[in-house]
Protein backbone atom coordinates (compact mmCIF):
# COMPACT_ATOMS: atom_id res chain seq x y z
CA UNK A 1 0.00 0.00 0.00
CA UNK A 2 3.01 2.52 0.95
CA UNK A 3 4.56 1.60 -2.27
CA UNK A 4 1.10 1.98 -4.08
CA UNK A 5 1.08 5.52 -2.76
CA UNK A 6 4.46 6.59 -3.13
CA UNK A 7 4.27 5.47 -7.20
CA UNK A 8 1.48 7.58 -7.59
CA UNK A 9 3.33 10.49 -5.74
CA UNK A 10 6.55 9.82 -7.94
CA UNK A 11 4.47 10.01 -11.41
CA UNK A 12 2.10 13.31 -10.40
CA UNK A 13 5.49 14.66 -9.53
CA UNK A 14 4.71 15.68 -5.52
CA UNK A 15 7.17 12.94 -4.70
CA UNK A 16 9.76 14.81 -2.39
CA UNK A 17 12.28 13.17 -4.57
CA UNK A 18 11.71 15.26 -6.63
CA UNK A 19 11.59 18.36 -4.96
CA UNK A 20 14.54 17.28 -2.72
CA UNK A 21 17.33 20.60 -2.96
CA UNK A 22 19.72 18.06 -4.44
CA UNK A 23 17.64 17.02 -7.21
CA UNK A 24 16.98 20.74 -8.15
CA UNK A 25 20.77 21.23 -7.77
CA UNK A 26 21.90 18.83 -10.00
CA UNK A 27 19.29 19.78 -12.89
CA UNK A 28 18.93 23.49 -12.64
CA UNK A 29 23.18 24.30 -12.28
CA UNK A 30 23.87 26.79 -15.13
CA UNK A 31 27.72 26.38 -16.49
CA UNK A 32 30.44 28.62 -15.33
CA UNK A 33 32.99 27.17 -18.08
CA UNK A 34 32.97 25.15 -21.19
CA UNK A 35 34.12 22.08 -19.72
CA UNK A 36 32.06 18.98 -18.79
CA UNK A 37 32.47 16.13 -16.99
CA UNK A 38 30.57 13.07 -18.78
CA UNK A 39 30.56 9.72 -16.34
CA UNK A 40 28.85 6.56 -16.97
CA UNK A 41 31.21 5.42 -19.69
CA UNK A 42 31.70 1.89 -21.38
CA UNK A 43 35.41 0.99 -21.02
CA UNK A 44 35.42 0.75 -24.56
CA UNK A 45 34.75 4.44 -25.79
CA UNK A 46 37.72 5.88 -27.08
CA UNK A 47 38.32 9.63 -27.94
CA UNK A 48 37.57 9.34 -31.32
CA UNK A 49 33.98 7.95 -30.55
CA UNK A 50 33.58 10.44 -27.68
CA UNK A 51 34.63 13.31 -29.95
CA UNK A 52 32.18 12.14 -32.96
CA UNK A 53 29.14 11.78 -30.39
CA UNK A 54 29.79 15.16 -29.04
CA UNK A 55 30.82 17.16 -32.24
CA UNK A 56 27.05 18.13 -33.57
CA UNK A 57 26.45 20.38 -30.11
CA UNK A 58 29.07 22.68 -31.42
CA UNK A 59 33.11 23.12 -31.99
CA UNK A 60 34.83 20.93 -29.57
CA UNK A 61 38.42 21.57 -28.38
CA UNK A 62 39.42 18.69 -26.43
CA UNK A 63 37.46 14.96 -25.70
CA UNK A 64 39.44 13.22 -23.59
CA UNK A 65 38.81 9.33 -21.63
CA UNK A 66 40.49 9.29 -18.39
CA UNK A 67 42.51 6.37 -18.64
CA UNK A 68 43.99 4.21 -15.51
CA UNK A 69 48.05 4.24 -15.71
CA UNK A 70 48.86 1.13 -14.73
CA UNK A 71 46.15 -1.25 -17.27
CA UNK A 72 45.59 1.68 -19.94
CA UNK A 73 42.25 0.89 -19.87
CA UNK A 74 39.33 3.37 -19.59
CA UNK A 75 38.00 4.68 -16.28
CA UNK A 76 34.73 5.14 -17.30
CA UNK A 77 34.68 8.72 -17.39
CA UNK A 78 35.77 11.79 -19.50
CA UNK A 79 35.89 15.44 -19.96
CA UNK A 80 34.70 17.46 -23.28
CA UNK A 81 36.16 21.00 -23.84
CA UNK A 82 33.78 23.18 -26.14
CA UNK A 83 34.51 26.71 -27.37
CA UNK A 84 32.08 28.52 -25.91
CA UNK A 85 29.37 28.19 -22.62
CA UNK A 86 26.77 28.03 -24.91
CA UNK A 87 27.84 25.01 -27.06
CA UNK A 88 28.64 22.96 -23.44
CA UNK A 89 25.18 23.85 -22.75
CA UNK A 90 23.48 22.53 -25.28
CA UNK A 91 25.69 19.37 -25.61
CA UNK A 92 24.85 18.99 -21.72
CA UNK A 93 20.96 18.72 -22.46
CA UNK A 94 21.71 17.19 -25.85
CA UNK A 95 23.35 13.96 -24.09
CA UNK A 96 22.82 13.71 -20.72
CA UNK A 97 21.27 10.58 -19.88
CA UNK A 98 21.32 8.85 -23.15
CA UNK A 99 22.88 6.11 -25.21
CA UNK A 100 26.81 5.77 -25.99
CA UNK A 101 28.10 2.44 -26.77
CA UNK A 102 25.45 0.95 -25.31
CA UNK A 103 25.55 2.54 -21.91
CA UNK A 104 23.78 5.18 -20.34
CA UNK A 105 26.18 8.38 -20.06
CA UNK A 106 25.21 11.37 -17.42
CA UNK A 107 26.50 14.84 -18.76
CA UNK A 108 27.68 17.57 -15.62
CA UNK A 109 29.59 20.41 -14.82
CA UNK A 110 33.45 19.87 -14.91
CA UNK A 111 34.58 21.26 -11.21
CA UNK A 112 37.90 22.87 -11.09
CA UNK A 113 40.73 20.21 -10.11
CA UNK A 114 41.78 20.91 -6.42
CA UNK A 115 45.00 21.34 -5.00
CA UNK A 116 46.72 18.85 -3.10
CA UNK A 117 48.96 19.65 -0.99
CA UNK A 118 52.39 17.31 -2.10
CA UNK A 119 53.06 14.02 0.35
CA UNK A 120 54.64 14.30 3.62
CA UNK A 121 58.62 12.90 3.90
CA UNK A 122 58.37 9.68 6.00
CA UNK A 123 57.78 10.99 10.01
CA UNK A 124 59.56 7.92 11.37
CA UNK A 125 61.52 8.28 14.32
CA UNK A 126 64.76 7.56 14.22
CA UNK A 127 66.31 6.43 18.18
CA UNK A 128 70.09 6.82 18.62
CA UNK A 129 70.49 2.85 17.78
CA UNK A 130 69.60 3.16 14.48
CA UNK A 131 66.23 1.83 14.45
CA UNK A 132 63.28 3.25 13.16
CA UNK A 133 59.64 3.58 15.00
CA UNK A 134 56.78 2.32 13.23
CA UNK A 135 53.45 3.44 14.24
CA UNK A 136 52.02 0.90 12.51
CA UNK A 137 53.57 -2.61 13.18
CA UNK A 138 56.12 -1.06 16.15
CA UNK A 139 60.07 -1.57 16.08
CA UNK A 140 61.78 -2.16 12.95
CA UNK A 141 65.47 -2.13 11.40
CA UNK A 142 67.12 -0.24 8.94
């Protein structure tokens, strides 16, 4: 009976899915720069496909697959550069949450990348034996 109801809520559209402030985030975000940030990939798409599915929204500067170092194989996401806001825009309601090799892709916002501070030298304590302390597994040698 509770599902009954909340199906009917979800389909007149008073579900507060819906009308939750995340769901409004995510679909009424304008674009601050011509970069997006397209998730849901198949591990096949290459650049090449990525480029030719994207091209008709407008002129594209870079399609790129984020690819994992160490197996060269496909994350599953990617980012497309456009020219202009305006292009990005359109491409973003042209594609998000359709078809591209077979899966379903979601089309966002690119966020700037943020900065990381670099790593830390090793913080191991050195006693005047030579031996170093290891918070981890305790004593250990050189």
């Amino acid at each position: 009976m509770a599902f009954s109801s909340a199906f009917r809520r979800l389909l007149s559209g008073s579900s507060s899915i819906t009308t939750s402030p995340f769901a409004s985030a995510r679909f009424s975000s304008t674009l601050t720069a011509p970069k997006l940030f397209i998730s849901g990939l198949n591990r096949n798409t290459t650049d090449d496909k990525l480029r030719e599915a994207f091209a008709p929204f407008g002129q594209l500067v870079e399609a790129k697959v984020i690819m994992d170092r160490a197996t060269q194989r496909s994350k599953g996401f990617a980012f497309v550069t456009y020219a202009s806001i305006e292009e990005a825009e359109k491409a973003r309601e042209g594609m998000n949450a359709k078809f591209l090799d077979g899966w379903v892709i979601f089309v966002d916002p690119a966020k700037p990348k943020e900065y990381r501070p670099p790593p830390q030298a090793d913080s191991q304590q050195s006693s005047e034996f030579g031996f170093k302390t290891n918070k981890t597994i305790g004593w250990c040698g050189n």
